[in-house]
N, C-alpha and C. Protein backbone atom coordinates (compact mmCIF):
# COMPACT_ATOMS: atom_id res chain seq x y z
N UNK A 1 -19.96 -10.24 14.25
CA UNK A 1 -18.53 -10.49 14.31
C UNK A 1 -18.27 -11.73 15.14
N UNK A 2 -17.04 -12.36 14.55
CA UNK A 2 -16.88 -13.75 15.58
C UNK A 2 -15.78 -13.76 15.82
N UNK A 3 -15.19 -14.21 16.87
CA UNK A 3 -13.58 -14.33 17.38
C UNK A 3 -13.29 -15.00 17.85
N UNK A 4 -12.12 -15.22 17.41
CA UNK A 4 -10.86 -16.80 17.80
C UNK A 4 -9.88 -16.08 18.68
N UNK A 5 -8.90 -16.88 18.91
CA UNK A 5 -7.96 -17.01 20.27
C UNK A 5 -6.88 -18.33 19.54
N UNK A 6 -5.54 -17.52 19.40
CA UNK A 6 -4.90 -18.42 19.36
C UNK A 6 -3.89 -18.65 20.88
N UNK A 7 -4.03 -20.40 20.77
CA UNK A 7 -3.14 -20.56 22.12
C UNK A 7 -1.48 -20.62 22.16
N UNK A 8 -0.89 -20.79 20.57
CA UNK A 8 -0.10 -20.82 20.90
C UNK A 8 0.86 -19.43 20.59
N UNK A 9 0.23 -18.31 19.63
CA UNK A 9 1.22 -16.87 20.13
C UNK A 9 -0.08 -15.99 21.27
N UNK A 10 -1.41 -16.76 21.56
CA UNK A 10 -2.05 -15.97 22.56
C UNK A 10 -2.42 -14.78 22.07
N UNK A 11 -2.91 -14.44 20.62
CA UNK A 11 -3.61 -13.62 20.09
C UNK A 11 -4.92 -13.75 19.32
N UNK A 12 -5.72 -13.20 20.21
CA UNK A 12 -7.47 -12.60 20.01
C UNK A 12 -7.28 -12.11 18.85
N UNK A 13 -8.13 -12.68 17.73
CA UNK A 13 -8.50 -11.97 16.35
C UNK A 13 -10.21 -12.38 15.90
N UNK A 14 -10.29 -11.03 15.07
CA UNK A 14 -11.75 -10.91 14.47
C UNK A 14 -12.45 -11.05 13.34
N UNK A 15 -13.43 -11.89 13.09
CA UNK A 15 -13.49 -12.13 11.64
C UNK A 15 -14.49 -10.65 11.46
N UNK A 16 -14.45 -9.83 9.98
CA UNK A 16 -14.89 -8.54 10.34
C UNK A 16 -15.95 -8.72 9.06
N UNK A 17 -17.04 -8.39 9.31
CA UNK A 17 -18.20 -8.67 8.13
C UNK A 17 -17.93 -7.30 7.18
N UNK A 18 -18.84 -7.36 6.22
CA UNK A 18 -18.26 -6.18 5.40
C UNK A 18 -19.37 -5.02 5.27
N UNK A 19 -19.04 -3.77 5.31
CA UNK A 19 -19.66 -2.73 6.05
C UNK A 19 -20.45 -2.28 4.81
N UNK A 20 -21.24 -0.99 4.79
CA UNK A 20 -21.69 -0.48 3.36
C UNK A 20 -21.05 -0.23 2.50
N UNK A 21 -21.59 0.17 1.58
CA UNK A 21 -20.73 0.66 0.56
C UNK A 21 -20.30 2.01 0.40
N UNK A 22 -19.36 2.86 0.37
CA UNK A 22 -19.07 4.48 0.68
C UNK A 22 -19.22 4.50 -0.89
N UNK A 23 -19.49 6.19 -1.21
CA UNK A 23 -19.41 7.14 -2.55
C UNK A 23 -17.47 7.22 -2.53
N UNK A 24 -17.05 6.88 -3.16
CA UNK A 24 -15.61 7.39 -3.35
C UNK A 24 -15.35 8.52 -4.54
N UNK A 25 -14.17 9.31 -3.93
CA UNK A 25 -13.57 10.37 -5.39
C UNK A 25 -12.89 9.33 -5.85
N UNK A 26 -12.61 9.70 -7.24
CA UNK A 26 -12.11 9.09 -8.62
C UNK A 26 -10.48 10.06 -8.93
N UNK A 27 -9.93 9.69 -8.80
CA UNK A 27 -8.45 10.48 -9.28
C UNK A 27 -8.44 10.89 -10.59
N UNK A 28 -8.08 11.59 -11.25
CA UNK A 28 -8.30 12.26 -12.49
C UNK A 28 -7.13 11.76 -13.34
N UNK A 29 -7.47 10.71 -14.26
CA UNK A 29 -6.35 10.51 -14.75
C UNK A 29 -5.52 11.51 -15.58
N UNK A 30 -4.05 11.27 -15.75
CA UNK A 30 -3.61 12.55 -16.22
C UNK A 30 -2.15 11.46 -16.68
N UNK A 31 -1.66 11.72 -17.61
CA UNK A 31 -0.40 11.50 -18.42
C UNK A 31 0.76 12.00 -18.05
N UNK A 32 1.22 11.50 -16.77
CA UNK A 32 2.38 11.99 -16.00
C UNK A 32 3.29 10.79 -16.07
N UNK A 33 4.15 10.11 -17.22
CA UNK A 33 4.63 8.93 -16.92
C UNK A 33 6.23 9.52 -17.11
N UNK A 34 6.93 10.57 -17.32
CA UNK A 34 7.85 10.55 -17.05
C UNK A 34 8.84 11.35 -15.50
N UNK A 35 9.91 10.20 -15.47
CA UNK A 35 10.06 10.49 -14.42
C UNK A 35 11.52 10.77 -14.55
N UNK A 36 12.06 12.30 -13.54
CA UNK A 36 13.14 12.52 -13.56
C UNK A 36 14.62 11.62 -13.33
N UNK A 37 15.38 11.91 -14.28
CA UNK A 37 16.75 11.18 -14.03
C UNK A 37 17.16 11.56 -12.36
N UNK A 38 16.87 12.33 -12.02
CA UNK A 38 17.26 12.49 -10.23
C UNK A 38 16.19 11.21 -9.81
N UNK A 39 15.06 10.89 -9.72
CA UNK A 39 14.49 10.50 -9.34
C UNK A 39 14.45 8.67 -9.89
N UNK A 40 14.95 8.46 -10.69
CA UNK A 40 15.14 7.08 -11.33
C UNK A 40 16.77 7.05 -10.52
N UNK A 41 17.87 7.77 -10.26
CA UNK A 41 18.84 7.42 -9.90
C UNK A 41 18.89 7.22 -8.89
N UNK A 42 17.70 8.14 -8.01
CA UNK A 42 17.61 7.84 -6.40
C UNK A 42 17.16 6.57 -5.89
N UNK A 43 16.12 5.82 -7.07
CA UNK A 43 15.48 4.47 -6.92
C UNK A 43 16.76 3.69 -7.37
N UNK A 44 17.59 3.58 -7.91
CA UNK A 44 18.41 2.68 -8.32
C UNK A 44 19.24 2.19 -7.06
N UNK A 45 19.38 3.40 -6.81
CA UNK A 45 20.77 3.56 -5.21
C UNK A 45 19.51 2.84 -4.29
N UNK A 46 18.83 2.86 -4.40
CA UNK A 46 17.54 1.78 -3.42
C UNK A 46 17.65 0.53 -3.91
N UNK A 47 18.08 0.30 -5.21
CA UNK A 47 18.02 -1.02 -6.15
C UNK A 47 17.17 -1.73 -6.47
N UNK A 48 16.11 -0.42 -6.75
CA UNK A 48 14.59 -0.53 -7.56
C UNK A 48 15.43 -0.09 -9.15
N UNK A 49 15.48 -0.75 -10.16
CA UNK A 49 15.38 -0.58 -11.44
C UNK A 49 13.97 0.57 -12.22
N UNK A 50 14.32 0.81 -13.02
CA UNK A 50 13.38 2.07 -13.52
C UNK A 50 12.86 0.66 -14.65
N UNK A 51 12.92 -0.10 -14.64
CA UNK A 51 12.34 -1.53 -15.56
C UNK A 51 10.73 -1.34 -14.69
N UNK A 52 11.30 -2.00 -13.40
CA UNK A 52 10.24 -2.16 -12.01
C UNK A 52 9.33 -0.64 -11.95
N UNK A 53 9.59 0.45 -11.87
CA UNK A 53 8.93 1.63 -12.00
C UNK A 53 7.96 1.65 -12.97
N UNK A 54 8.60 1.38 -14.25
CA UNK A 54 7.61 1.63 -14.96
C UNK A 54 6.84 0.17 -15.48
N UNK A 55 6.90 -0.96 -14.63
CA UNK A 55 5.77 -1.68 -14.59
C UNK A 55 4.85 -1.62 -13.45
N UNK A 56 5.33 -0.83 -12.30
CA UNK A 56 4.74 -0.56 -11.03
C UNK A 56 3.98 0.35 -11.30
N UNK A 57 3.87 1.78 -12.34
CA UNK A 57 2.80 2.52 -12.76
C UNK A 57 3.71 3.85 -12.05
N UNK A 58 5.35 3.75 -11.55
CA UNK A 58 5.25 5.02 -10.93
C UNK A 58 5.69 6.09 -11.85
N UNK A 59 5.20 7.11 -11.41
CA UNK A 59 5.22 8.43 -12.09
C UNK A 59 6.01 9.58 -11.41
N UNK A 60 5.93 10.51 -11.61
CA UNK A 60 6.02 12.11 -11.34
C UNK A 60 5.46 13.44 -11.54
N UNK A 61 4.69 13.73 -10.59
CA UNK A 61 3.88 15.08 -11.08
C UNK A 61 4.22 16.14 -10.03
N UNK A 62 4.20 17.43 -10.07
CA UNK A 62 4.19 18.28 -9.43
C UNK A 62 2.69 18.26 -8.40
N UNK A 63 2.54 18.66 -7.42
CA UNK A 63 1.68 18.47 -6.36
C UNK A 63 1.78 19.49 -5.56
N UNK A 64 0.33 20.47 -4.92
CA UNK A 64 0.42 20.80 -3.84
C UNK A 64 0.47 19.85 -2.51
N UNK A 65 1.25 20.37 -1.80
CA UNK A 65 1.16 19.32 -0.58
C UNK A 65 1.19 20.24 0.82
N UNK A 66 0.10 19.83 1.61
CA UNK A 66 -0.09 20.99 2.77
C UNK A 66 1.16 21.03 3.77
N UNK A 67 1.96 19.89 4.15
CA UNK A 67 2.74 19.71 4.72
C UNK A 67 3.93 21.01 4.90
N UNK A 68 3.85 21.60 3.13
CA UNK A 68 4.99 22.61 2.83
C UNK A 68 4.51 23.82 2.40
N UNK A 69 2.91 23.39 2.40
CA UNK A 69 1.75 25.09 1.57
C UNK A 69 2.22 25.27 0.23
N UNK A 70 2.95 24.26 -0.51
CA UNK A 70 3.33 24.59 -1.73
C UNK A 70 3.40 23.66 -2.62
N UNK A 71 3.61 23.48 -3.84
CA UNK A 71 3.77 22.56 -5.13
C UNK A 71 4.91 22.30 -4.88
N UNK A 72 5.34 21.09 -4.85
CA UNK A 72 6.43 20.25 -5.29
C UNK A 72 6.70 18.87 -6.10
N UNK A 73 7.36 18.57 -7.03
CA UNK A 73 7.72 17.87 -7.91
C UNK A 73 7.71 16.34 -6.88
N UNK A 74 6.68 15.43 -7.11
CA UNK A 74 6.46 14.04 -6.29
C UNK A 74 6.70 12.96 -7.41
N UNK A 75 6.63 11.78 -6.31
CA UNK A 75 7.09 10.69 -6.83
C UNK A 75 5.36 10.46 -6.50
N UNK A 76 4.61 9.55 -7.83
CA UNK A 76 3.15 9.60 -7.86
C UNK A 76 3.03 8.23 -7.54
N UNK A 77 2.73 7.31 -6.63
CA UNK A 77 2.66 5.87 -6.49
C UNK A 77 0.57 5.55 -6.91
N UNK A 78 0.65 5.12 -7.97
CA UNK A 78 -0.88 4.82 -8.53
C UNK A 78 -1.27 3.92 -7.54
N UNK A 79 -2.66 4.28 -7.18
CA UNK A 79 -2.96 2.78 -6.74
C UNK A 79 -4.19 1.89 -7.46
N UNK A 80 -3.78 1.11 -7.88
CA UNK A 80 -5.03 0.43 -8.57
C UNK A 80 -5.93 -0.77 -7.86
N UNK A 81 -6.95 -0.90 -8.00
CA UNK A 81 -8.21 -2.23 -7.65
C UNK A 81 -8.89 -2.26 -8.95
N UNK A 82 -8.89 -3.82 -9.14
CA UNK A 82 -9.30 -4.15 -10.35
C UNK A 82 -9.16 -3.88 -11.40
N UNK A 83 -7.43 -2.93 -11.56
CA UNK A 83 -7.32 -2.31 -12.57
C UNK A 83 -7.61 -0.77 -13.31
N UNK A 84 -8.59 -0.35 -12.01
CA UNK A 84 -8.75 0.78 -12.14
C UNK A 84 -8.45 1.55 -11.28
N UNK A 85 -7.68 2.80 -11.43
CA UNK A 85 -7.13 3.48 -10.77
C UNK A 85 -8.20 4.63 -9.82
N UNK A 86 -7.53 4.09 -8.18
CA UNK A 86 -8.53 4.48 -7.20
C UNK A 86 -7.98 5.37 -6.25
N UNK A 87 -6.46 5.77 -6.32
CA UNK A 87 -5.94 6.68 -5.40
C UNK A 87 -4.64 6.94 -6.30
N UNK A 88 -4.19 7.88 -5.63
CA UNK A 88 -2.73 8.34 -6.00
C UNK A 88 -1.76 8.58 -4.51
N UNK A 89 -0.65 8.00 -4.00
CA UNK A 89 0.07 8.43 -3.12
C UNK A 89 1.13 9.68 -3.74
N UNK A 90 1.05 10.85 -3.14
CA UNK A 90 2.76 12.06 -3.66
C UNK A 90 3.78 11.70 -2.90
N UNK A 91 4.31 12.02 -2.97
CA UNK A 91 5.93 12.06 -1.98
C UNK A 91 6.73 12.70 -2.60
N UNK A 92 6.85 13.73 -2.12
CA UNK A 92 8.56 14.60 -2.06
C UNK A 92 9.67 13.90 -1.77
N UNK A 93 10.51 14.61 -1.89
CA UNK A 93 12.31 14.39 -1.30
C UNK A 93 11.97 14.39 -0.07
N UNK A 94 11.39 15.42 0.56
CA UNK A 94 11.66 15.69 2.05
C UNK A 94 10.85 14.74 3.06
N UNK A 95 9.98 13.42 2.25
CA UNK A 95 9.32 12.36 2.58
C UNK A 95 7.92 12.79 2.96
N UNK A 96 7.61 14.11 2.56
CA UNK A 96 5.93 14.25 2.86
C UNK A 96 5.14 13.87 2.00
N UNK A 97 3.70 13.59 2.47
CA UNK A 97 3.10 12.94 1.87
C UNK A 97 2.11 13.46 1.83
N UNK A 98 1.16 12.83 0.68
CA UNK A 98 -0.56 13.12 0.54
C UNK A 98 -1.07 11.80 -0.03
N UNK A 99 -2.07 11.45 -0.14
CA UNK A 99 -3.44 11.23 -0.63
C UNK A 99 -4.22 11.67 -1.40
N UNK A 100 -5.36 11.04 -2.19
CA UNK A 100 -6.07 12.05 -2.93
C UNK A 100 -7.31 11.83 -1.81
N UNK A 101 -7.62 12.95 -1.50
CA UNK A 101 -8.62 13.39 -0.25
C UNK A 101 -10.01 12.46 -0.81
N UNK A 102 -10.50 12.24 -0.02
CA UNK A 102 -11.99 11.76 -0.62
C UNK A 102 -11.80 10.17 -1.72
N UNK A 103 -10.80 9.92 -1.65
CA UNK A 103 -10.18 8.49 -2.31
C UNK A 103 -10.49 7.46 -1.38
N UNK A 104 -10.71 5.99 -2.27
CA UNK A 104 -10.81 4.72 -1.47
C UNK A 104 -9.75 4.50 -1.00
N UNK A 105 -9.62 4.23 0.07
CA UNK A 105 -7.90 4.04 0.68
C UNK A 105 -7.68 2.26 0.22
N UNK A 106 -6.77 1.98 -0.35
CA UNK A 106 -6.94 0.20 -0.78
C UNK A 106 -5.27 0.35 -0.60
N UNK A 107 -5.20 -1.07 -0.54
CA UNK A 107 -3.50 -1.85 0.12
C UNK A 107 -2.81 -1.32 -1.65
N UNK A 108 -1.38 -0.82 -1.59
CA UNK A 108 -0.49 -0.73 -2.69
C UNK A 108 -0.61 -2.34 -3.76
N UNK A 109 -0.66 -2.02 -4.77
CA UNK A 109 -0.54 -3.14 -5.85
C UNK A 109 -1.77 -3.94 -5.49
N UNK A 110 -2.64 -3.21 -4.92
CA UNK A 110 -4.28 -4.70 -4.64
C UNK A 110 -4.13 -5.68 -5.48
N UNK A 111 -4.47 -5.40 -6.74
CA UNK A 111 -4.41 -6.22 -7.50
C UNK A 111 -3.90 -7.94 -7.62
N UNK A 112 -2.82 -7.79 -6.67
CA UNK A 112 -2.03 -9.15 -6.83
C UNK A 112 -2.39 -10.19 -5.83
N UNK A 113 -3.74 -9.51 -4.71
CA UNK A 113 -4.66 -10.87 -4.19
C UNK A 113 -5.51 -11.27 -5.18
N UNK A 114 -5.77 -10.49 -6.08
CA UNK A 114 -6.84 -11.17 -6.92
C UNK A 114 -5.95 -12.62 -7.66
N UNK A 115 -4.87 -12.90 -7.83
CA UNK A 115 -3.97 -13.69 -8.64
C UNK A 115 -2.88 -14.42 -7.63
N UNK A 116 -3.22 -14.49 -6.94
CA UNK A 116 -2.14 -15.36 -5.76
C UNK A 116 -2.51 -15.88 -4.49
N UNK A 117 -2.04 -16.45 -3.97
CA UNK A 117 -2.67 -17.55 -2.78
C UNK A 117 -1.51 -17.08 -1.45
N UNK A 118 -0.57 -16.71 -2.27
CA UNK A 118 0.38 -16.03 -1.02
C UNK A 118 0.48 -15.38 -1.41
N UNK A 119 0.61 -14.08 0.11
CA UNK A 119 0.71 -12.49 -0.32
C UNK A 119 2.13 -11.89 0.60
N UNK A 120 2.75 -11.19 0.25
CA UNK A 120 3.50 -11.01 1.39
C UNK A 120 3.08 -9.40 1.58
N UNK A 121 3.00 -9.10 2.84
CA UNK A 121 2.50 -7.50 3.42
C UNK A 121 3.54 -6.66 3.61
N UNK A 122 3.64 -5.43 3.28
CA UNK A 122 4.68 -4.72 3.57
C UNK A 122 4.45 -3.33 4.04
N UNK A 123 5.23 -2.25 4.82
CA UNK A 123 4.80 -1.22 5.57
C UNK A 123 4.86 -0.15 4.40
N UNK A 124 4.94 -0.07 3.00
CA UNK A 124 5.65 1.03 2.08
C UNK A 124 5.58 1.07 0.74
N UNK A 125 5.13 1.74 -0.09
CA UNK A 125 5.15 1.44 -1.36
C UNK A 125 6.86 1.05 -2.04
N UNK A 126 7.74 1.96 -1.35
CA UNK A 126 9.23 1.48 -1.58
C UNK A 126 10.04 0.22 -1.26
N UNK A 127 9.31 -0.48 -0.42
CA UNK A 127 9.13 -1.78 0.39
C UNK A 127 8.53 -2.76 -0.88
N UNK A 128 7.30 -2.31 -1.12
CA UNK A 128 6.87 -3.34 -2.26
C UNK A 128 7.20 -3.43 -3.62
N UNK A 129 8.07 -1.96 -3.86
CA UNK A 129 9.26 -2.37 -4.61
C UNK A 129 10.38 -2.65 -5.12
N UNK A 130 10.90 -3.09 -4.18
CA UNK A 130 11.97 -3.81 -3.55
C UNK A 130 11.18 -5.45 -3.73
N UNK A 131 10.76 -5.57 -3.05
CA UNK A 131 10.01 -6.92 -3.64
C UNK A 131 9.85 -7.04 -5.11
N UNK A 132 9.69 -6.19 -5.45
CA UNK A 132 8.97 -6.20 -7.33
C UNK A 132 10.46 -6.81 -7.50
N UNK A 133 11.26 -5.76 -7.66
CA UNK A 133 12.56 -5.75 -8.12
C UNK A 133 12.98 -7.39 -7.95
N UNK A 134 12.76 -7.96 -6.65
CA UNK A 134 13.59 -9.39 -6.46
C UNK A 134 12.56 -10.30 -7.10
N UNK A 135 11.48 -9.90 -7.73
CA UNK A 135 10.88 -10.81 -8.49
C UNK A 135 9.69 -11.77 -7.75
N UNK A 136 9.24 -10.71 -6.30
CA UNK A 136 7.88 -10.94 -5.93
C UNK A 136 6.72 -10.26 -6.38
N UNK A 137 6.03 -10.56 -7.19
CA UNK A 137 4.94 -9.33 -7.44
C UNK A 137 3.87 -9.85 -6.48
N UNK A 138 4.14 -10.67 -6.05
CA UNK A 138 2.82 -11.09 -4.77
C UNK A 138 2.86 -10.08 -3.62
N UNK A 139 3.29 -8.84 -3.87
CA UNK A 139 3.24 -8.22 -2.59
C UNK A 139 1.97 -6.96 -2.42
N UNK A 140 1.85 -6.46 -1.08
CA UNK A 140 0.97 -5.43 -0.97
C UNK A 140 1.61 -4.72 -0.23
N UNK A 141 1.22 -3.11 -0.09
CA UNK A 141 1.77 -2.52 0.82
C UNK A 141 -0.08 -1.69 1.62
N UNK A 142 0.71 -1.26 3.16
CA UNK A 142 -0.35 -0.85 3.73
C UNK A 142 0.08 0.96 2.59
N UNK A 143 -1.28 1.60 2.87
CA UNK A 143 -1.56 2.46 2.40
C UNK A 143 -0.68 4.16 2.65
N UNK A 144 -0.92 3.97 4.24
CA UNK A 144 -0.63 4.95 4.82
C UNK A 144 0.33 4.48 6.55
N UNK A 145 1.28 3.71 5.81
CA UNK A 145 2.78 3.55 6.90
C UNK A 145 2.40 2.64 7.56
N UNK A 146 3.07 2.66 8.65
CA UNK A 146 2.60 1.54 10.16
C UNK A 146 1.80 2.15 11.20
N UNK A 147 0.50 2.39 10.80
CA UNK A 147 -0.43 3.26 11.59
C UNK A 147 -1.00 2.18 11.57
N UNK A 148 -1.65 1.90 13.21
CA UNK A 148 -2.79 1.12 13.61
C UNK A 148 -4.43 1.30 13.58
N UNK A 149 -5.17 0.66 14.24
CA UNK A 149 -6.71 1.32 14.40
C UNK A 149 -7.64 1.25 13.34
N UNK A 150 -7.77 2.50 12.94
CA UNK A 150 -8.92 2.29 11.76
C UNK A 150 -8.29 1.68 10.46
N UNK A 151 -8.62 0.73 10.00
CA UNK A 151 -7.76 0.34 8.75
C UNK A 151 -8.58 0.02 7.56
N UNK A 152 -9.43 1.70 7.00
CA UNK A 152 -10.22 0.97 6.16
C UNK A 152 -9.63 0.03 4.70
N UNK A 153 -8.30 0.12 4.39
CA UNK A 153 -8.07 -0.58 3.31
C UNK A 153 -8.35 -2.18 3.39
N UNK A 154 -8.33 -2.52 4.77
CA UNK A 154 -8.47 -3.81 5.36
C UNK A 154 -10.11 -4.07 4.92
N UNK A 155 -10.90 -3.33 5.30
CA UNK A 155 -11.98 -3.51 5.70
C UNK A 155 -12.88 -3.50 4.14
N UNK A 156 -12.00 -2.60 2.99
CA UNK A 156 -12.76 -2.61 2.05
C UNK A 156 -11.90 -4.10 1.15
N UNK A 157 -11.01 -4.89 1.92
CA UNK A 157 -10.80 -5.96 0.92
C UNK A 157 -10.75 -7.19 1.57
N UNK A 158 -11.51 -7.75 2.21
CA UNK A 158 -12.19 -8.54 3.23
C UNK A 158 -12.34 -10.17 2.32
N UNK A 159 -13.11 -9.92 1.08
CA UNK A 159 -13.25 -10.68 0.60
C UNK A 159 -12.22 -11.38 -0.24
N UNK A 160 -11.47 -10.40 -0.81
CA UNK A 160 -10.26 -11.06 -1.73
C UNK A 160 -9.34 -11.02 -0.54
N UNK A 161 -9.09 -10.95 0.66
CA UNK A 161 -7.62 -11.53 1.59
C UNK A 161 -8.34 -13.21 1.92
N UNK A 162 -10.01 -13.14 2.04
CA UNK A 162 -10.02 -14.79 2.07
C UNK A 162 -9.71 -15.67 1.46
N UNK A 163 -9.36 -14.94 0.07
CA UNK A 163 -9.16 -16.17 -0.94
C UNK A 163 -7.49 -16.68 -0.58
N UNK A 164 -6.85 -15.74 -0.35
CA UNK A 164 -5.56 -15.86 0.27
C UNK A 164 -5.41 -17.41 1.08
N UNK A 165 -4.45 -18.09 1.13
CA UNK A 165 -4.05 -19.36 1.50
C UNK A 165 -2.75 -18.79 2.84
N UNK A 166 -2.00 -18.45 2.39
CA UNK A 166 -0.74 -17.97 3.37
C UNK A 166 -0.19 -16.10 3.27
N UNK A 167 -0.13 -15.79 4.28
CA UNK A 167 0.34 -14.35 4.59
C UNK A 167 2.12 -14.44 4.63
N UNK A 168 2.65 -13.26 4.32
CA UNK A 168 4.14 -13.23 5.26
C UNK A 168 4.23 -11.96 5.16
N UNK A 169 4.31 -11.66 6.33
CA UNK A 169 4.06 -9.74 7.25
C UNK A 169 5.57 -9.52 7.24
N UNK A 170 6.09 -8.40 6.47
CA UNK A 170 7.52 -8.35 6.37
C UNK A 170 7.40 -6.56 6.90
N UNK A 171 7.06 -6.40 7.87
CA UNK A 171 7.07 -4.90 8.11
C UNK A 171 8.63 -4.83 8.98
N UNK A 172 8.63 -3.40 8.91
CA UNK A 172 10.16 -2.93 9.91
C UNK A 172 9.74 -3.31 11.21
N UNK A 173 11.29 -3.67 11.89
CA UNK A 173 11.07 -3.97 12.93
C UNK A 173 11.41 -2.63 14.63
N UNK A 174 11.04 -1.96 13.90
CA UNK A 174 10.68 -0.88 15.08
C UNK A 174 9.65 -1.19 15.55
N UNK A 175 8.74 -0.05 16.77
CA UNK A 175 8.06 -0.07 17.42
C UNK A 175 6.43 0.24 16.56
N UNK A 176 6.77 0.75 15.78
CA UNK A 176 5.35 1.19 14.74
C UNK A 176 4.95 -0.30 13.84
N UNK A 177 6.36 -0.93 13.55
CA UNK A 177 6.51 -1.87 12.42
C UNK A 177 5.62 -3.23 12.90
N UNK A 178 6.14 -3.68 14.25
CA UNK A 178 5.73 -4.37 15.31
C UNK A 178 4.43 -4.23 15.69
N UNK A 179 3.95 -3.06 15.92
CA UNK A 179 2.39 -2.70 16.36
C UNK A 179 1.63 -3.27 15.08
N UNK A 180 2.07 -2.48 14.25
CA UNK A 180 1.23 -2.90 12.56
C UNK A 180 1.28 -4.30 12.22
N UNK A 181 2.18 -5.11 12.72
CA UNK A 181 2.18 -6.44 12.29
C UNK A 181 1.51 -7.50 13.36
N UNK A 182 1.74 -6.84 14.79
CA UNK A 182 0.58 -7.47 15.52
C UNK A 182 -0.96 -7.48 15.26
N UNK A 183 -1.38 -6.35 15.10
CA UNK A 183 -2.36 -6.09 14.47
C UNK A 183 -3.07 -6.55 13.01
N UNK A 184 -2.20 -6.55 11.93
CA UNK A 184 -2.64 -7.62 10.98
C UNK A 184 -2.65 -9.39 11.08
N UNK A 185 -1.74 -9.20 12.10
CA UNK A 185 -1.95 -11.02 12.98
C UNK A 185 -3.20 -11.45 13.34
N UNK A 186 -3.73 -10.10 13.81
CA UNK A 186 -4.81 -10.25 14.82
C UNK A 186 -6.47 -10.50 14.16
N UNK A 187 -5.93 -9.26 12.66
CA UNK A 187 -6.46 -9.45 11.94
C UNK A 187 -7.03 -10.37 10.74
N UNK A 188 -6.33 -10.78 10.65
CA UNK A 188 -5.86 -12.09 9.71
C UNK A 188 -6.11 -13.34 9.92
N UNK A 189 -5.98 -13.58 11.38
CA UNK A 189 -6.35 -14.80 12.24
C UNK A 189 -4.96 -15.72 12.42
């Protein structure tokens, strides 16, 4: 590992080599592309278009989710690398969440470092579509919120953020939003 020092915001960052390779689970694809009129009207009042949804890949499936010990009807955010689908985010109404356990954790919409030189970062899959909507598809979102520390989505896309030319870190500006964006500063160089 090698590290720089910038002098003028005075942040230490790491260039991070790239680790082994892990066994990942595979999400099971499944034909869940329609999505409730409650749930297209709730994105609208966000002023995500159901145009943007269904080029974003989002769905709706029913889900256990431990949060509630029970099945509930989610909003399915795909996540794809290289086109192939490598995780699934759920989300309820009541904003809980899952993962598919044993999944590669990779940044929302990967895909769009492979095809752009600027990326803009965002804390949310609802965040990066909101971007879609205004007609950025250059965006990514982190995986799992404004959590710091271990960041393997970072770590498994090392090589396609170099190809990257310019960043713009558009996270919330709370205290989580702030941490997460220092940290990809730091990261990033």
């Amino acid at each position: 590992k090698s590290a720089g020092y910038c002098s003028h915001c005075e942040t230490t960052f790491v260039k991070y080599e790239s680790k082994e390779q892990k066994d990942y689970v595979k999400p099971k694809f499944e034909n869940y592309t329609k999505l409730s009129d409650e749930a297209v009207k709730w994105f609208e009042s966000r002023g995500i278009s159901q145009k943007t949804l269904i080029s974003a890949n989002v769905v709706m499936k029913k889900e256990w989710l431990p949060q509630i010990e029970a099945e509930a009807n989610c909003i399915a955010f795909q996540y794809f690398k290289n086109g192939e689908l490598v995780n699934i985010k759920f989300r309820d109404g009541r904003k809980n969440f899952k993962l598919v356990s044993g999944a590669e954790l990779v940044w929302y919409n990967y895909d769009a470092l492979k095809t752009n030189k600027e990326i803009i970062i965002v804390e949310g899959e609802i965040d990066a579509l909101s971007c879609m909507q205004a007609g950025f598809n250059n965006v990514i979102s982190v995986p799992n919120g404004a959590s710091t520390g271990k960041m393997e989505y970072f770590d498994n896309s090392i090589q396609d953020l170099e190809n990257v030319e310019s960043f713009i870190i558009a996270t919330d500006n709370d205290l989580k939003g702030v941490e997460l964006k220092d940290d990809l500063i730091r990261r990033l160089g």
